[in-house]
Protein backbone atom coordinates (compact mmCIF):
# COMPACT_ATOMS: atom_id res chain seq x y z
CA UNK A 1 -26.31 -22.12 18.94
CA UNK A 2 -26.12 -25.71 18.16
CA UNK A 3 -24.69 -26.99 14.46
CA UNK A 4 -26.80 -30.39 14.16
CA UNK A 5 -27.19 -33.64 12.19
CA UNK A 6 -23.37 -32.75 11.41
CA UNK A 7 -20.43 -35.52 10.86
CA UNK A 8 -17.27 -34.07 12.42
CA UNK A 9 -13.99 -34.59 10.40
CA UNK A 10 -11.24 -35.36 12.76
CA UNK A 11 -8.08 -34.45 10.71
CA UNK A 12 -5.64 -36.06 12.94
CA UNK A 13 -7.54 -39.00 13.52
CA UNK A 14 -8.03 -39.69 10.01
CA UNK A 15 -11.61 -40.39 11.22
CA UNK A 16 -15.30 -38.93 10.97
CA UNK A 17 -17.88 -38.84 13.97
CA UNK A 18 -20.88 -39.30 12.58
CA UNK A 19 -24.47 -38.08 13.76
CA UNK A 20 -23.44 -35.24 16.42
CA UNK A 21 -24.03 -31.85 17.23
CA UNK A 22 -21.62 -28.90 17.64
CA UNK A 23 -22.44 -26.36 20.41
CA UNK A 24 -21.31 -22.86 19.32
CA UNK A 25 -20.90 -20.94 22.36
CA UNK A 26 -19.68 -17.09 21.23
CA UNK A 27 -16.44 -17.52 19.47
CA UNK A 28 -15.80 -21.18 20.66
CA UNK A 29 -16.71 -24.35 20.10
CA UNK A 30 -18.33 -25.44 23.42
CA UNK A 31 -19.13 -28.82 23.34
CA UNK A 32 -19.79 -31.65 20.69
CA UNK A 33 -22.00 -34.33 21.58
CA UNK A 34 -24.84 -36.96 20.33
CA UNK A 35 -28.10 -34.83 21.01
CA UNK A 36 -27.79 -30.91 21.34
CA UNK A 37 -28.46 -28.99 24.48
CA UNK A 38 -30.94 -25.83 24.42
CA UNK A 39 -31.07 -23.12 22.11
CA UNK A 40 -31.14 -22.20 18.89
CA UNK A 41 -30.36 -25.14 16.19
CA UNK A 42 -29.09 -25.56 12.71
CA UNK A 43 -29.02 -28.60 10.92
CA UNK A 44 -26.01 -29.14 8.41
CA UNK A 45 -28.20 -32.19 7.15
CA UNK A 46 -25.74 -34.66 7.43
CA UNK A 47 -23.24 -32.40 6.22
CA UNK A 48 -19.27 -33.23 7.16
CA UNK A 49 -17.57 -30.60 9.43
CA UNK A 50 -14.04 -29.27 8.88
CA UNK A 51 -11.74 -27.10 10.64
CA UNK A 52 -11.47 -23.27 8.99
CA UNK A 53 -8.96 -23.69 6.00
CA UNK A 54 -5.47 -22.19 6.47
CA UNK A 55 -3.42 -20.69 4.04
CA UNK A 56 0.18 -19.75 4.70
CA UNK A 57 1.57 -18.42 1.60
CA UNK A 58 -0.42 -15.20 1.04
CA UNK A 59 0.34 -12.61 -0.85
CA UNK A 60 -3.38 -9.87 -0.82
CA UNK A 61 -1.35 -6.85 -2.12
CA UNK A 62 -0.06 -8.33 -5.01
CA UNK A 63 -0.16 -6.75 -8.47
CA UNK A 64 -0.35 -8.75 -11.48
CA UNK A 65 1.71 -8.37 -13.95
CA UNK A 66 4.81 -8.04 -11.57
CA UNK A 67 5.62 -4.88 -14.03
CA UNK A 68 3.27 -2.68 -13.31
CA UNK A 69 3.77 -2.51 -9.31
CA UNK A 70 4.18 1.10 -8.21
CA UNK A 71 6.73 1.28 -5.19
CA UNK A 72 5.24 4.39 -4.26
CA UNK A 73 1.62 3.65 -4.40
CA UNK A 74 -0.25 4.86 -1.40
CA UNK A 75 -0.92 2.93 1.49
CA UNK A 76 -4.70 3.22 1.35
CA UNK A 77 -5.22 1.97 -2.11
CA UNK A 78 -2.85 -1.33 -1.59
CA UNK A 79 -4.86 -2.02 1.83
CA UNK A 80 -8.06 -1.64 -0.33
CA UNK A 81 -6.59 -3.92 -2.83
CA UNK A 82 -5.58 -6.05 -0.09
CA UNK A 83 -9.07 -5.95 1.72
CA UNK A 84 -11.06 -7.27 -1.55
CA UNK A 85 -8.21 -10.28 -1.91
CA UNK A 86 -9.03 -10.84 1.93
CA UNK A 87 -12.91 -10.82 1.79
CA UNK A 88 -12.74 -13.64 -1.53
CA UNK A 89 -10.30 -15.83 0.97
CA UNK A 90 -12.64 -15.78 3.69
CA UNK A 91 -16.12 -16.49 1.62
CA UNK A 92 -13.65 -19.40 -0.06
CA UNK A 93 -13.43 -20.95 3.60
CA UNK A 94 -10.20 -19.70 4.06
CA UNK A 95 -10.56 -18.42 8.08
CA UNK A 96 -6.63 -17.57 8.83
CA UNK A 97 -3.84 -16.68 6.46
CA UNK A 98 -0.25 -16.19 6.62
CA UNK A 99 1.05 -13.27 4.72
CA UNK A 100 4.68 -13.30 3.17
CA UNK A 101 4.98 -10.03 1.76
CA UNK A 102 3.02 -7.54 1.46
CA UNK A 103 3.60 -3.87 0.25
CA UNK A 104 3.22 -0.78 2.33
CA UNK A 105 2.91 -3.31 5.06
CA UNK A 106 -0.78 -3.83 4.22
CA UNK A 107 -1.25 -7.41 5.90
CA UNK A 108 -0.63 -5.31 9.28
CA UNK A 109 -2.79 -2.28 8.39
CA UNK A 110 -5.94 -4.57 7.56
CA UNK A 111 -5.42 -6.97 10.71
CA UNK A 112 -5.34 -4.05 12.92
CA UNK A 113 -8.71 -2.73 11.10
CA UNK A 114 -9.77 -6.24 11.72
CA UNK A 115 -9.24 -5.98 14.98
CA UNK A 116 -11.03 -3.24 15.39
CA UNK A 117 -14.01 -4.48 13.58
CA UNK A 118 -13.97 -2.44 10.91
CA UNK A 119 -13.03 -5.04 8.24
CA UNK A 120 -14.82 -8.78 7.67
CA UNK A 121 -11.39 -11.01 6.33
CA UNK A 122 -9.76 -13.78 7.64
CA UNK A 123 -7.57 -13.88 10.82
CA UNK A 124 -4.51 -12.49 9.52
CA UNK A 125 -0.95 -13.09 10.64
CA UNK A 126 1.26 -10.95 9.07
CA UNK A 127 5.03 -10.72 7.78
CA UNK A 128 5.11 -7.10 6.53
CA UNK A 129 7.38 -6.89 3.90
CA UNK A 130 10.00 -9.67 3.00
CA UNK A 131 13.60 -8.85 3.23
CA UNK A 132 15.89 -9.23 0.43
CA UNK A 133 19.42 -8.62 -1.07
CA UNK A 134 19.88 -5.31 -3.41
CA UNK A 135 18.85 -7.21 -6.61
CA UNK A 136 17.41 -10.19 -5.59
CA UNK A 137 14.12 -11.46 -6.10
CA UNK A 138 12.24 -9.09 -4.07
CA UNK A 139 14.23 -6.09 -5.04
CA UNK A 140 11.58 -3.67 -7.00
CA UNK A 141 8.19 -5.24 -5.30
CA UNK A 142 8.54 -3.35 -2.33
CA UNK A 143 10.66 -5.12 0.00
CA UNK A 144 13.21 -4.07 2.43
CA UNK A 145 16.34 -4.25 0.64
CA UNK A 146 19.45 -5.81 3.02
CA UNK A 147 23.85 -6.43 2.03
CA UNK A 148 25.68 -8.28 5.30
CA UNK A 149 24.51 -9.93 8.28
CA UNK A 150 24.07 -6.66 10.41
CA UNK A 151 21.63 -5.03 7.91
CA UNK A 152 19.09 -8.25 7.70
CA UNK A 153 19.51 -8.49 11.44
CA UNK A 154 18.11 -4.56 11.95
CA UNK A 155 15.85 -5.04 9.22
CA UNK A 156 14.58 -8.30 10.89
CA UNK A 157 14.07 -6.72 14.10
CA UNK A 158 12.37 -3.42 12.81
CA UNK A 159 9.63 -5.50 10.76
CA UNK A 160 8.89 -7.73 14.14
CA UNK A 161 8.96 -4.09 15.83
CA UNK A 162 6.11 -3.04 13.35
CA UNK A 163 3.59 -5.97 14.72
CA UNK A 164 5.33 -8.74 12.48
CA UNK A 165 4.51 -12.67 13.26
CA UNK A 166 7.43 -14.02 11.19
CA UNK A 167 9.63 -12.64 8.91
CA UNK A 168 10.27 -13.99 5.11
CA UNK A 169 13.22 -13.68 3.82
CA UNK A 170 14.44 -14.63 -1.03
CA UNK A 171 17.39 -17.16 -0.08
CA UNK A 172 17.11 -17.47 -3.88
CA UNK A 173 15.66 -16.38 -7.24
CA UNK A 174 12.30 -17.70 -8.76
CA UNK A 175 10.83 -17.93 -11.76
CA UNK A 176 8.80 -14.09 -12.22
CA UNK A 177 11.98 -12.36 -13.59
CA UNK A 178 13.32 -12.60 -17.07
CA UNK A 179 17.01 -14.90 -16.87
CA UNK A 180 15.95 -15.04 -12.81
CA UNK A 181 17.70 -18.44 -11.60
CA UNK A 182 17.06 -20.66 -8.36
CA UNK A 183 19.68 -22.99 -8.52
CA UNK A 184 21.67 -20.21 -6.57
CA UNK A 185 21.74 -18.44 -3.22
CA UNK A 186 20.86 -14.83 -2.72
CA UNK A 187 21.61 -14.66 0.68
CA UNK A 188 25.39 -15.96 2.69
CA UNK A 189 25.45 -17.97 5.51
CA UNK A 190 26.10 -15.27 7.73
CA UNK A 191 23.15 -13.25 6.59
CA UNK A 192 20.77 -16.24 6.97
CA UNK A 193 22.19 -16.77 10.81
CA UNK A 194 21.48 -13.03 11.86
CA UNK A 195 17.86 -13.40 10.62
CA UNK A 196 16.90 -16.19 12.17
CA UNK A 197 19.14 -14.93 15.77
CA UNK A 198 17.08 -11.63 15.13
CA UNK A 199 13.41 -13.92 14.69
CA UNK A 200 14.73 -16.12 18.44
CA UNK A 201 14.68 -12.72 20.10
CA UNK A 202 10.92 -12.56 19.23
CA UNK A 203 10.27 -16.35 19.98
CA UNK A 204 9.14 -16.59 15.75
CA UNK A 205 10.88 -17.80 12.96
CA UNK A 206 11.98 -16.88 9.64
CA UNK A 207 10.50 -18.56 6.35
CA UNK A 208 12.58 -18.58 3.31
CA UNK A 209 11.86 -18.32 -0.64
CA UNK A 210 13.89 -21.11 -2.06
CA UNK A 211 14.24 -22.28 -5.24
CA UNK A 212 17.17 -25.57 -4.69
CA UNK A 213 18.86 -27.70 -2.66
CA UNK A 214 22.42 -25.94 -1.50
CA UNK A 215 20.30 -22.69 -0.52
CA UNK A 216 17.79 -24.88 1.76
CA UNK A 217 21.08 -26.70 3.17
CA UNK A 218 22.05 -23.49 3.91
CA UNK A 219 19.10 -22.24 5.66
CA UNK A 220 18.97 -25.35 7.64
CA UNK A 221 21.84 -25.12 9.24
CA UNK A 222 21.07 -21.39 10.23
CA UNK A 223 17.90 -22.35 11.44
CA UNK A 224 15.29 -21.98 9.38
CA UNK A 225 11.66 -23.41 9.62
CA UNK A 226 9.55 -22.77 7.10
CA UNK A 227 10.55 -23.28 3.24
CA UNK A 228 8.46 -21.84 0.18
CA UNK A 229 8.27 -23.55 -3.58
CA UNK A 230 10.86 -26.14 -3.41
CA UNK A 231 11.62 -26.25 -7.16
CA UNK A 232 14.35 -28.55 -7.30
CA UNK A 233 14.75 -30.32 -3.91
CA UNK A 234 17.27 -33.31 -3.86
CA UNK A 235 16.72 -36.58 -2.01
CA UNK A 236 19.22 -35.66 0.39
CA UNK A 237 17.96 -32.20 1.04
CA UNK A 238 14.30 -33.66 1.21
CA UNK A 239 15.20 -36.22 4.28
CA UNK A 240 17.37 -33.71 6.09
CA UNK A 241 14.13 -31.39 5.97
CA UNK A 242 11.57 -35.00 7.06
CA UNK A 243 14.53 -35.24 9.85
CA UNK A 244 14.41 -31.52 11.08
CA UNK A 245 10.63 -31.61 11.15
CA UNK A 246 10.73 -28.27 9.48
CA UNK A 247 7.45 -26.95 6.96
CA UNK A 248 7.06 -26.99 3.21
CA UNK A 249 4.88 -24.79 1.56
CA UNK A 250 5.05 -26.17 -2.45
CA UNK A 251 3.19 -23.56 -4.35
CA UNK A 252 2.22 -26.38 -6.74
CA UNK A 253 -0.10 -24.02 -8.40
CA UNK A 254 2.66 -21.77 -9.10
CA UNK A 255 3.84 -23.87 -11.79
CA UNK A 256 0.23 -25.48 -12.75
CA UNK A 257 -2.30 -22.09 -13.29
CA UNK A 258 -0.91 -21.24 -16.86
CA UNK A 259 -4.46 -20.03 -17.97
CA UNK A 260 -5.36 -18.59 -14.64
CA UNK A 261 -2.18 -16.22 -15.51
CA UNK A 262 -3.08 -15.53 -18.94
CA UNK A 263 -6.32 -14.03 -17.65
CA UNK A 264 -4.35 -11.96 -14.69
CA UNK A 265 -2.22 -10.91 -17.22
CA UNK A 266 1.13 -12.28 -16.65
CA UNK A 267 3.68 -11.72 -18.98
CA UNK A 268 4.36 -14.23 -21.66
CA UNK A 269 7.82 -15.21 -20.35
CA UNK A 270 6.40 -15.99 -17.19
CA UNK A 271 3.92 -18.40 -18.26
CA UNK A 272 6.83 -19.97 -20.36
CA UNK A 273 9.44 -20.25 -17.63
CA UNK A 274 6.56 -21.51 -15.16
CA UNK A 275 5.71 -24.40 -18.20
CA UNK A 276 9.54 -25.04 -18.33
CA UNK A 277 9.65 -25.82 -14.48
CA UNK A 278 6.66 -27.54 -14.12
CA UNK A 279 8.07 -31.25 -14.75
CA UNK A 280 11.17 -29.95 -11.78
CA UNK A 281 8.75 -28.91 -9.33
CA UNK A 282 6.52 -31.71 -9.58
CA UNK A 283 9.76 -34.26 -9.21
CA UNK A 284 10.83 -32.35 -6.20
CA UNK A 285 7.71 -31.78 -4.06
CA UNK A 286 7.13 -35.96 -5.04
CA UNK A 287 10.42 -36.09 -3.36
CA UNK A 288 9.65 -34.59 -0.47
CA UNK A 289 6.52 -36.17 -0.27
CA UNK A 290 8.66 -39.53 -0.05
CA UNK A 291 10.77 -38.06 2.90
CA UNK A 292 8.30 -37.40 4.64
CA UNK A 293 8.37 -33.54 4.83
CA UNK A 294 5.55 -31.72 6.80
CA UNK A 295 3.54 -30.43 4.50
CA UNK A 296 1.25 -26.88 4.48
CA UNK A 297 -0.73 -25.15 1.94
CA UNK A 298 -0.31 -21.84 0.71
CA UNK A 299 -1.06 -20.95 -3.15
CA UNK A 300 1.49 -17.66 -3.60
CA UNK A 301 -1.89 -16.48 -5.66
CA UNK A 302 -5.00 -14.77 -3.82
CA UNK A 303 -6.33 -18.05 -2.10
CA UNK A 304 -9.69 -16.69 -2.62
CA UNK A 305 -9.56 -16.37 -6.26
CA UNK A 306 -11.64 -18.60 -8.62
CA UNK A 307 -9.74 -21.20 -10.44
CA UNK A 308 -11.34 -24.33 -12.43
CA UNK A 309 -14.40 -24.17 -10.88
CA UNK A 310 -12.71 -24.04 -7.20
CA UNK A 311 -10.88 -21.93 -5.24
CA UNK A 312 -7.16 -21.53 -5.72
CA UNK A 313 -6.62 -22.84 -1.98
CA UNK A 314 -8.61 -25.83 -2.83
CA UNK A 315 -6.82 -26.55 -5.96
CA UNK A 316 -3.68 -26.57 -4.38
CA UNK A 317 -5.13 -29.33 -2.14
CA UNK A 318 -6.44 -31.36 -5.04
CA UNK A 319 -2.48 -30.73 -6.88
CA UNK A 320 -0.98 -31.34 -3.49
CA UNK A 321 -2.85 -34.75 -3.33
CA UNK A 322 -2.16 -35.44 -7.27
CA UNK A 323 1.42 -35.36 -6.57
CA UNK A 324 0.97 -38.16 -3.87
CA UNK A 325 -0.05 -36.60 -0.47
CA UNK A 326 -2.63 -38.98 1.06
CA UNK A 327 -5.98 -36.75 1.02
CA UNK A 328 -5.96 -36.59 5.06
CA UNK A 329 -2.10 -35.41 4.30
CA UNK A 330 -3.67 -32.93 2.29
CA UNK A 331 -6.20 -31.69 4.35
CA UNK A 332 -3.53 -32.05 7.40
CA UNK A 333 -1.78 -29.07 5.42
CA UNK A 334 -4.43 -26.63 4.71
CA UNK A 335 -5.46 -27.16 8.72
CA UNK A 336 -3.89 -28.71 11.74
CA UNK A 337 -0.25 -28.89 9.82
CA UNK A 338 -0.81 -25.22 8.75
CA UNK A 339 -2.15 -24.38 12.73
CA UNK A 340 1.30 -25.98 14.06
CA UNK A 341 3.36 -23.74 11.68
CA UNK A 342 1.77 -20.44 12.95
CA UNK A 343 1.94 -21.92 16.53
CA UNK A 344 -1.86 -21.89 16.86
CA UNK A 345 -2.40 -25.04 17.44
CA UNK A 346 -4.42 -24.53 20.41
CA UNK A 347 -6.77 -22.19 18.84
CA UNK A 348 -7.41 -23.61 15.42
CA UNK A 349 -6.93 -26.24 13.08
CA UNK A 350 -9.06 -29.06 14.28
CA UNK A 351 -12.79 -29.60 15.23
CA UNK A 352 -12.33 -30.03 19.06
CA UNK A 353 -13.92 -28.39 22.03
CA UNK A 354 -12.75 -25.45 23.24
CA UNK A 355 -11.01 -24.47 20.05
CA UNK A 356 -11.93 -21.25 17.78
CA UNK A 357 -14.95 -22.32 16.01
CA UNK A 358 -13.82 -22.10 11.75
CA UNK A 359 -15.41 -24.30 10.20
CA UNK A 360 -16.56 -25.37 6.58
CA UNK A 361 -18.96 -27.60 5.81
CA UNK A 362 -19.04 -29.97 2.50
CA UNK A 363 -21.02 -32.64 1.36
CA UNK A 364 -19.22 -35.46 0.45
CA UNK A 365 -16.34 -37.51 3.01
CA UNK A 366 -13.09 -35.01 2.17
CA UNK A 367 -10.42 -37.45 3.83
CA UNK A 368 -11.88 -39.77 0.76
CA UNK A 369 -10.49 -37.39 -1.78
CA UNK A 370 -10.22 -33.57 -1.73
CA UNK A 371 -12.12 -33.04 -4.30
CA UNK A 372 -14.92 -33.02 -1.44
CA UNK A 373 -13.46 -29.50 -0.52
CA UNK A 374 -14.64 -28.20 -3.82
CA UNK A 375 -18.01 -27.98 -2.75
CA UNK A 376 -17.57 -25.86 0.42
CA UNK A 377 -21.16 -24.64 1.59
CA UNK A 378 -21.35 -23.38 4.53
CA UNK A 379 -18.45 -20.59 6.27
CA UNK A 380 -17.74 -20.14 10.08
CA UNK A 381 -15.49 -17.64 11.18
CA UNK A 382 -15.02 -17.30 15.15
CA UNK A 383 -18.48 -18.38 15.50
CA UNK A 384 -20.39 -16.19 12.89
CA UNK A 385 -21.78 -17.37 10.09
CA UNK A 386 -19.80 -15.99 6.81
CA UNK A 387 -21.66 -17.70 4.18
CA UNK A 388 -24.47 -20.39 4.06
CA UNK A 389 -25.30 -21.94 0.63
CA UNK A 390 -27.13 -24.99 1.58
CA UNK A 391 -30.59 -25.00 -0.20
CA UNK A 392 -33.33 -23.99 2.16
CA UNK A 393 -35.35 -26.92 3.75
């Protein structure tokens, strides 16, 4: 199948080829060129061409509010749960996510039913469930609870043993639970180290929850990659993160959805405390914006959900981009950037031949502004077509 009349965004390039034609050939893109081969066509009408978005802070299982999360709920209803969160994602033009946490291990569960072809959802690359202190952050959401250095290690190499791609670790507290702070670390130096020795063994990485600067010092001295939230980030801290070429995930939304919450149904305190830190987190991620820090996008919400007339992926482009991120920065992190971070950067990510063919299609120039991405119209997953809204010719 040929994709015609399209103009390809090249996210790298910070450029736009204009007037070509895509060859689709199975899964793949096979070739992109001026006038299309033979077979079967579809025009995009002039329509610009973008690689599959990425999302890499995903959480499908979630239950909102944080309360009413049942530790001993059974498998098959949080993978059903997590299946509906998955299908919204993918329709959004989100093609691959990264989970962080999920209970009951449900990101694994529904990629293996993926795999199998029983379930339509995004690629999914999976943590399992995070690993965290006995009452730290993740203690009573279903993660694997850890004290010392030996017990993350095992725990760390049992969730790779279970079909894990990375494993996330709470180096501090956040801002769900009532007095929670960030400004100090959950985890020791030690325990931090044996994670990330346990990840090497599996050639992946470990990405960390963290709230401030001394717990992300921490963590990049034990080796650490990936960072989540950033809520306070020093100057310092920012440019040793630019300097390690290590990944920041913001979570802008986090702190910028208060009526998206109220109709989830967050608790009040939540919404307060996430008002409260809103001015912080803004400062910070500017800051790291400054440095220089690689950028991804991940939302901590169901990407898929609906949010100001958008998607909640595509908002967090538009806040990533509001706090300073040049728009082809911004894009950069919900694609290629994102691709690197998951070490798929030769599958996904851009619009280049012989590369998985995700794509999204939107009318309007998105390395112009992001708002372009608003307007997705047109879904392709592996070389099916999800979704197709254009108006019929």
């Amino acid at each position: 199948m040929w994709l015609t009349d399209a103009r390809v965004v090249d996210v790298e390039r910070r450029e736009v080829l204009d007037g070509v034609s895509v060859e689709i050939s199975g899964e793949r893109i096979g070739s992109i060129q001026r006038q299309p081969g033979a077979g079967e066509r579809m025009s995009l009408g002039g329509r610009y061409l973008v690689p599959g978005l990425i999302s890499v802070h995903t959480h499908l299982s979630v239950v909102y509010p944080f309360s009413s999360i049942d530790l001993n709920e059974n498998p098959g209803l949080t993978v059903l749960r997590s299946y509906q969160r998955a299908q919204d994602a993918l329709r959004a033009g989100v093609t691959t996510i990264r989970c962080v946490h999920e209970q009951n291990q449900a990101d694994l569960l529904l990629a293996e039913a993926a795999r199998a072809g029983w379930a339509d959802v995004p690629r999914i690359v999976g943590a399992g469930r995070a690993l965290s202190t006995t009452g730290g952050h993740g203690d009573g959401m279903g993660s694997v609870l850890a004290d010392g250095p030996e017990a993350f290690r095992e725990a760390a190499l049992a969730e790779l043993d279970a079909g894990c791609s990375h494993i996330k670790v709470f180096i501090t507290g956040g801002i769900a639970g009532l007095g929670e702070q960030f400004d100090h670390p959950e985890m020791t130096r030690e325990e931090m180290a044996a994670t990330v020795s346990a990840t090497r063994h599996h050639d992946t990485y470990v990405v960390a929850h963290a709230g401030s600067s001394l717990a992300i010092n921490w963590a990049l001295d034990a080796g650490v990659r990936s960072f989540e939230h950033a809520y306070d980030l020093d100057a310092d801290t920012a440019g040793r993160m630019a300097a390690k070429g290590v990944f920041l995930t913001p979570t802008l939304c986090v702190t910028r959805s208060q009526e998206w919450m109220r109709w989830k149904g967050f608790e009040e305190f939540q919404i307060e405390s996430s008002l409260e830190v809103g001015p912080m987190h803004l400062a910070s991620i500017q800051r790291a914006i400054a440095a220089g820090v690689t950028m991804v996008n991940g939302t901590d919400y169901p990407p898929g959900d609906p949010i100001e007339d958008t998607s909640v992926a595509v908002y967090e482009m538009g806040l990533m981009e509001g706090a300073g991120l040049h728009p082809h920065l911004a894009l950069r992190g919900a694609t290629s950037n994102a691709a690197r971070l998951l070490g798929l950067e030769s599958e996904i990510g851009t619009v280049e031949e012989g590369k998985v063919a995700d794509l999204v299609a939107v009318e309007d120039n998105p390395l112009d502004g992001v708002a372009a991405m608003r307007n997705i119209s047109f879904v392709m997953q592996s070389g099916r077509v999800v979704r197709d809204d254009r108006p019929s010719s």
